[in-house]
Protein backbone atom coordinates (compact mmCIF):
# COMPACT_ATOMS: atom_id res chain seq x y z
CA UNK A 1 -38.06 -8.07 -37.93
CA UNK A 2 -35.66 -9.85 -35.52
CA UNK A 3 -38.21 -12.28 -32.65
CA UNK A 4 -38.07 -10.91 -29.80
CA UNK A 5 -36.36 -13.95 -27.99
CA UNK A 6 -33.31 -13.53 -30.17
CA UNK A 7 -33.28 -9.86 -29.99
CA UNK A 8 -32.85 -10.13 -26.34
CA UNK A 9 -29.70 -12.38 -26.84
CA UNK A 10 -28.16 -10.28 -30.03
CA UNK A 11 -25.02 -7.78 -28.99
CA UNK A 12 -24.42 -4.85 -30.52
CA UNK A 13 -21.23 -3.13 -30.10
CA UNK A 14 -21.10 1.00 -30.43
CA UNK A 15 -17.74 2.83 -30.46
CA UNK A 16 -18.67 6.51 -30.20
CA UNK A 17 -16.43 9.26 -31.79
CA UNK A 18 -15.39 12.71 -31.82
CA UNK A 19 -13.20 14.98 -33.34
CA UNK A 20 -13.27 17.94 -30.71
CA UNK A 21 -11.12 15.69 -28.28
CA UNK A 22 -9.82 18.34 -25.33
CA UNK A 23 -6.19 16.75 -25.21
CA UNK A 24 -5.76 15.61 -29.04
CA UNK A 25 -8.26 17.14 -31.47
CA UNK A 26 -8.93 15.12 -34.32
CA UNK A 27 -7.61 11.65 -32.93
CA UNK A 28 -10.05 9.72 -34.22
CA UNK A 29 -8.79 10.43 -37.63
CA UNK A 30 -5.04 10.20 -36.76
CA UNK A 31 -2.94 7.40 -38.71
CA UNK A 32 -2.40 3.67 -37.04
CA UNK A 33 -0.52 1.76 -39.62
CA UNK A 34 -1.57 3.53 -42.50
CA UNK A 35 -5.47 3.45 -41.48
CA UNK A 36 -6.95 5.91 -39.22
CA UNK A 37 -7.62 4.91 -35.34
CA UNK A 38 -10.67 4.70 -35.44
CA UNK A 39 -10.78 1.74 -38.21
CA UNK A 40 -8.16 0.19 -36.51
CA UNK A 41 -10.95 0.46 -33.48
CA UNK A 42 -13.35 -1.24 -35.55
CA UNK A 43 -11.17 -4.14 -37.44
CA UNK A 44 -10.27 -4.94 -33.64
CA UNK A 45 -13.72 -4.69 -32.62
CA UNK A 46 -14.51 -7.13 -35.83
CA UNK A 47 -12.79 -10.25 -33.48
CA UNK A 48 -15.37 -10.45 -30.64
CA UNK A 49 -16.82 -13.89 -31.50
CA UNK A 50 -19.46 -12.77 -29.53
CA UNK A 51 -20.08 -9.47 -31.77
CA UNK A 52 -23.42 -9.68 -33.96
CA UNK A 53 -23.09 -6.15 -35.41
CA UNK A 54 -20.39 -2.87 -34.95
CA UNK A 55 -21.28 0.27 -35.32
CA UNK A 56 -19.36 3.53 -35.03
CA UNK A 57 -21.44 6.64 -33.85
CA UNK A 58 -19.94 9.99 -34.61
CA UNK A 59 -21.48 13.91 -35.31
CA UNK A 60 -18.50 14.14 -37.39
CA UNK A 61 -19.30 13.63 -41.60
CA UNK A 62 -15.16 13.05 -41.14
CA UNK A 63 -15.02 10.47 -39.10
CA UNK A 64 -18.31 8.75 -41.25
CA UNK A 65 -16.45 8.88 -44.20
CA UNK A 66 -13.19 7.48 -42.75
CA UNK A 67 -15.58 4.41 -41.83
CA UNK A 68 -18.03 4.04 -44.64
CA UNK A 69 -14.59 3.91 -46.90
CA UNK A 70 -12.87 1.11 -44.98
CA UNK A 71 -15.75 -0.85 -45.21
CA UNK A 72 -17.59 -0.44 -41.65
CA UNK A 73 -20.86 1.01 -40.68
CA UNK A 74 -21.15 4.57 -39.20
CA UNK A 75 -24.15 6.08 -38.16
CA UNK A 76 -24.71 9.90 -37.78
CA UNK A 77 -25.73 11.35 -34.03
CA UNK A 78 -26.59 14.11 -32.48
CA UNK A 79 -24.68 16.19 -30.01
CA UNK A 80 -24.19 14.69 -26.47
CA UNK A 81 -22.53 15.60 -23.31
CA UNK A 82 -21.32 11.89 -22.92
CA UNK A 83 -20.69 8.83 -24.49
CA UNK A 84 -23.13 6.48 -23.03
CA UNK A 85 -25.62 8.99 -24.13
CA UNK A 86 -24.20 8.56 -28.03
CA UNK A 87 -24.26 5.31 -27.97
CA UNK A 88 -28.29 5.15 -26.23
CA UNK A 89 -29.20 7.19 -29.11
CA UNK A 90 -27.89 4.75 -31.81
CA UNK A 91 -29.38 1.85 -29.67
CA UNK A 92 -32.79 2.98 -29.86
CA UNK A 93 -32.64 2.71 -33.76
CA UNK A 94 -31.27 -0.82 -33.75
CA UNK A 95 -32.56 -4.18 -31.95
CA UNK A 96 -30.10 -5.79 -29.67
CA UNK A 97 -30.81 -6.88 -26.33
CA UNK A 98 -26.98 -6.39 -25.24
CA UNK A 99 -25.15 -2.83 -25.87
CA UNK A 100 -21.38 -2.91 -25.49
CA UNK A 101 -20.18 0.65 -25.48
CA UNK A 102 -16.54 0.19 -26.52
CA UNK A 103 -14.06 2.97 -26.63
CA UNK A 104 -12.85 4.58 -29.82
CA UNK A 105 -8.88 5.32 -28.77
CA UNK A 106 -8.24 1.66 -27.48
CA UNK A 107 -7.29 -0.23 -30.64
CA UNK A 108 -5.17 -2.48 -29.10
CA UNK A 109 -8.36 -4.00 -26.43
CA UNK A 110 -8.05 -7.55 -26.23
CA UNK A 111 -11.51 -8.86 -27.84
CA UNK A 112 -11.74 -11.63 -25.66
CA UNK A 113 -12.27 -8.75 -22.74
CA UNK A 114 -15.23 -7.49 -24.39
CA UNK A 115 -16.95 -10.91 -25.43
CA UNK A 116 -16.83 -11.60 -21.57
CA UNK A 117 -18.68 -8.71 -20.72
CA UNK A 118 -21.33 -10.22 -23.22
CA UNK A 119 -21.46 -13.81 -21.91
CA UNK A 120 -21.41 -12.29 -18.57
CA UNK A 121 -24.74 -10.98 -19.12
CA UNK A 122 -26.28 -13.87 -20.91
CA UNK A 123 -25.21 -15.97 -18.21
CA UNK A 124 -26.24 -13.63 -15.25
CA UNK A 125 -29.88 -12.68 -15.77
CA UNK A 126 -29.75 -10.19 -12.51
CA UNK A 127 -27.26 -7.88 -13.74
CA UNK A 128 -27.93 -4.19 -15.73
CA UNK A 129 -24.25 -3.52 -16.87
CA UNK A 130 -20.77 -5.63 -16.87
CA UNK A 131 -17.52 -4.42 -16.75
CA UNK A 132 -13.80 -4.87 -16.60
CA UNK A 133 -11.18 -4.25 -14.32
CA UNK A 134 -7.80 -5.73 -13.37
CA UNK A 135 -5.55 -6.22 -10.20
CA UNK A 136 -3.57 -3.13 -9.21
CA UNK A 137 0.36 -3.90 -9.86
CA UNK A 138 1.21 -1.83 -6.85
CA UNK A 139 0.28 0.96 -4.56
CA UNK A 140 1.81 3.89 -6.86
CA UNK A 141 -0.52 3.25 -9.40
CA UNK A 142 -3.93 2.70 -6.79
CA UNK A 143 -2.74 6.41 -5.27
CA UNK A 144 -3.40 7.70 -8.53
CA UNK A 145 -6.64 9.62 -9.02
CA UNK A 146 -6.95 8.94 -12.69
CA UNK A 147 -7.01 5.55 -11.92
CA UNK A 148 -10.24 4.66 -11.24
CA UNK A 149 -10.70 2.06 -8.38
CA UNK A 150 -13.69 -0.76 -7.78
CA UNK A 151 -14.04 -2.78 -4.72
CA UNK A 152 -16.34 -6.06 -5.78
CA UNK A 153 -18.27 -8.11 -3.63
CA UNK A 154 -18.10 -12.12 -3.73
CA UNK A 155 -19.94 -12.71 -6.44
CA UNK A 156 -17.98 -10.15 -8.81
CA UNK A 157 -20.51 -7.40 -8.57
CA UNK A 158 -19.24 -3.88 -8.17
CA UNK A 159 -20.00 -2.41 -4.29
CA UNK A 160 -18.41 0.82 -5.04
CA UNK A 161 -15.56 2.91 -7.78
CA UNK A 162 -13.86 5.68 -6.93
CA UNK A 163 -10.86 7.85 -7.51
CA UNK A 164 -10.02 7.75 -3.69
CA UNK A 165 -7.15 4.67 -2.20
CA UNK A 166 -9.71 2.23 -1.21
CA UNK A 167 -10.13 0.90 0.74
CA UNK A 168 -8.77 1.77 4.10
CA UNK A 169 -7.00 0.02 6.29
CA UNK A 170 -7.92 -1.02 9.94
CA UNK A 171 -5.16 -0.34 11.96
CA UNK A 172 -2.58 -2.32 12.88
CA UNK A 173 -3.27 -4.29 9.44
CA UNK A 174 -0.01 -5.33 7.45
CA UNK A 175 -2.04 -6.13 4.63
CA UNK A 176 -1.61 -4.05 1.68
CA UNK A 177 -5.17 -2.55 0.61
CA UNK A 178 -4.84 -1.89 -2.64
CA UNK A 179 -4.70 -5.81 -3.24
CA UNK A 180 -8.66 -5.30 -1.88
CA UNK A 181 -9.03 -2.98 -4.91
CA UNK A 182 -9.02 -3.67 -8.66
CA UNK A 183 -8.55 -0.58 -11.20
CA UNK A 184 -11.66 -0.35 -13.36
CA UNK A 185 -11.16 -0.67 -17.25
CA UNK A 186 -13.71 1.59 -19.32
CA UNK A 187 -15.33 -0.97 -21.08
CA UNK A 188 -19.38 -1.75 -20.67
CA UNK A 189 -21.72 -4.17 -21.60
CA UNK A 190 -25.41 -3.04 -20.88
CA UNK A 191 -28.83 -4.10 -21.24
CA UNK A 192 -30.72 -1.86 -23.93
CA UNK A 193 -33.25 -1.22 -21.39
CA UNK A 194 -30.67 0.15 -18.83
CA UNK A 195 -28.83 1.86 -21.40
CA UNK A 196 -31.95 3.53 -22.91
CA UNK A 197 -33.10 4.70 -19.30
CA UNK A 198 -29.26 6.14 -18.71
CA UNK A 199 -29.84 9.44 -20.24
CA UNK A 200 -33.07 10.31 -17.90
CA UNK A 201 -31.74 9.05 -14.69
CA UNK A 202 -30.65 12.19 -12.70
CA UNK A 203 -26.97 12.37 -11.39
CA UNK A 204 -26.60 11.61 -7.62
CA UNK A 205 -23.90 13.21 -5.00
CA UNK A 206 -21.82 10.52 -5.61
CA UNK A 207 -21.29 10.82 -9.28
CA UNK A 208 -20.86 14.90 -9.09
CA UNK A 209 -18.46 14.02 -6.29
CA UNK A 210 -16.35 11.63 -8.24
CA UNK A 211 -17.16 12.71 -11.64
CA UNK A 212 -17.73 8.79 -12.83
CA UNK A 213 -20.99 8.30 -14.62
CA UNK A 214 -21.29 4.62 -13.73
CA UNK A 215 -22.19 5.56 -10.17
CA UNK A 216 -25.16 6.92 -11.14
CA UNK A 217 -26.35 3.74 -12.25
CA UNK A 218 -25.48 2.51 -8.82
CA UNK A 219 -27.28 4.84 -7.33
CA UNK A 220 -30.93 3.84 -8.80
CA UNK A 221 -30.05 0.70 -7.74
CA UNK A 222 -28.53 -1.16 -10.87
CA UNK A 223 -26.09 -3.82 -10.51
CA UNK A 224 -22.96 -3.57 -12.39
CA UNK A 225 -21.32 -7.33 -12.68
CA UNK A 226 -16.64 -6.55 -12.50
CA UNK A 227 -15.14 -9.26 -14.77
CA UNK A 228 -11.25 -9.40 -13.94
CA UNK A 229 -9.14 -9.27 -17.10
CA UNK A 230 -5.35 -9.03 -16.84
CA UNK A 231 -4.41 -5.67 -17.84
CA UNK A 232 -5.27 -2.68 -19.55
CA UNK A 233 -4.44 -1.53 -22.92
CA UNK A 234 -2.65 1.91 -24.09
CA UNK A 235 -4.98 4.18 -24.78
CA UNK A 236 -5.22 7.34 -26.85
CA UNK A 237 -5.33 10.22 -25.18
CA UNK A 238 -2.69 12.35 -25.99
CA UNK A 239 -0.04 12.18 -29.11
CA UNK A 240 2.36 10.75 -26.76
CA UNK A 241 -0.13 7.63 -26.51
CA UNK A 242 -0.68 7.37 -29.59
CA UNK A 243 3.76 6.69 -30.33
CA UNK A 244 3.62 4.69 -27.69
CA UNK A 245 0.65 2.65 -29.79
CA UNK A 246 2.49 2.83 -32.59
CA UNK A 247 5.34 1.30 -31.37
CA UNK A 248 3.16 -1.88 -29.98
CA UNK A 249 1.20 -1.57 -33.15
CA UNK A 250 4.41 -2.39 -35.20
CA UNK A 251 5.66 -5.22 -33.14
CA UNK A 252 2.96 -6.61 -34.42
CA UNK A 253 0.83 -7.09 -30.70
CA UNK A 254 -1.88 -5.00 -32.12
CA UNK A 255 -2.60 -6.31 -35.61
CA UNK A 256 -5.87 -8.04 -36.52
């Protein structure tokens, strides 16, 4: 039995997995350098300093085997309409004070971007979640409704995301806005007791409008601390990502 003192400091760190992947079934599974993506996931996952346990949760025995052979721990779950809710589930079952839901098709994530989201917490007692965004490289890119946008107040903590250009601009302002705006990076960092009460908070208008689950923790009132990183990685989501991977991969940028 962990106390409970350094329970509350202890990170855990949850990639959740599926097969059934709209865009690229199977994914998970598909090869990185001679070991499937998702253990490349993991060994990446394996340098966060600040990292006291990783754990993959999957409903797939293929994806748990893929794991359990390379040497990683996988835990079985049940079905779930998200991934937060995956990754709550596993959290229940093990004591950590800090949850870090981590994605399992970004195997090239800089660790150092998900440690911060753990010291961020530690260090900021007032805060439910943290997590990452970067500066928009120009207004192409912040037009884009797949990229997600988060405007931050001055203390780094988010005021709003959305998929919308914000924010406006006042007329007669030469200012470009979307330097106002940073694109949001998937990554999270929660409390356990946030993350546990997740699943049973009931979506508001804003997240059915925007179809981003993070506003409903904004909208029961949590705070979710932004910590500015400088880019985002190449994700999986389509077999054209995952050449593109590849080709980092063997220049050698993504190797443990």
């Amino acid at each position: 039995m962990i106390p409970p003192a350094a329970a509350a400091d202890r990170s855990l760190v949850v990639i959740p997995a599926r097969y059934g992947s709209t865009r690229f079934p199977g994914k998970a599974l598909a090869d990185l350098g001679g070991r499937p993506l998702i253990v490349r996931v993991v060994e990446n996952a394996a340098r966060i300093p600040e990292a006291d346990e990783i754990v993959v949760a999957t409903d797939d025995a293929r994806i748990f085997a893929a794991v359990a052979e390379a040497g990683y721990r996988a835990v079985m779950t049940g079905p779930h309409a998200t991934g937060t809710e995956r990754v709550a589930e596993v959290a229940r079952s093990i004591e950590a004070g800090i949850v870090v839901n981590l994605q399992g098709d970004e195997p090239l994530l800089d660790p150092g971007a998900a440690g911060g989201l753990i010291r961020r917490l530690r260090e900021d007692p007032g805060l439910e979640v943290a997590t990452c965004a970067h500066p928009f490289p120009g207004e192409r890119l912040w037009s884009d409704p797949n990229a997600v946008k988060v405007l931050v107040d001055r203390q780094g903590v988010a005021l709003y995301f959305s998929r919308a250009p914000i924010p406006g601009t006042f007329p007669g302002r030469d200012t470009p806005a979307h330097r106002a705006a940073l694109r949001h990076v998937g990554i999270y960092a929660f409390r356990r007791e946030a993350l546990l009460r997740f699943p049973g908070l009931e979506p508001g208008a804003l997240e059915r409008q925007e179809g981003l689950e993070q506003l409903r923790i904004m909208e029961h009132g949590g705070r979710i601390g932004v910590t500015v990183i400088g880019g985002a990685p190449v994700g999986v989501d389509t077999p054209e990502d995952l050449e593109e991977v590849r080709r980092i991969w063997l220049g050698g940028a993504g190797r443990p």
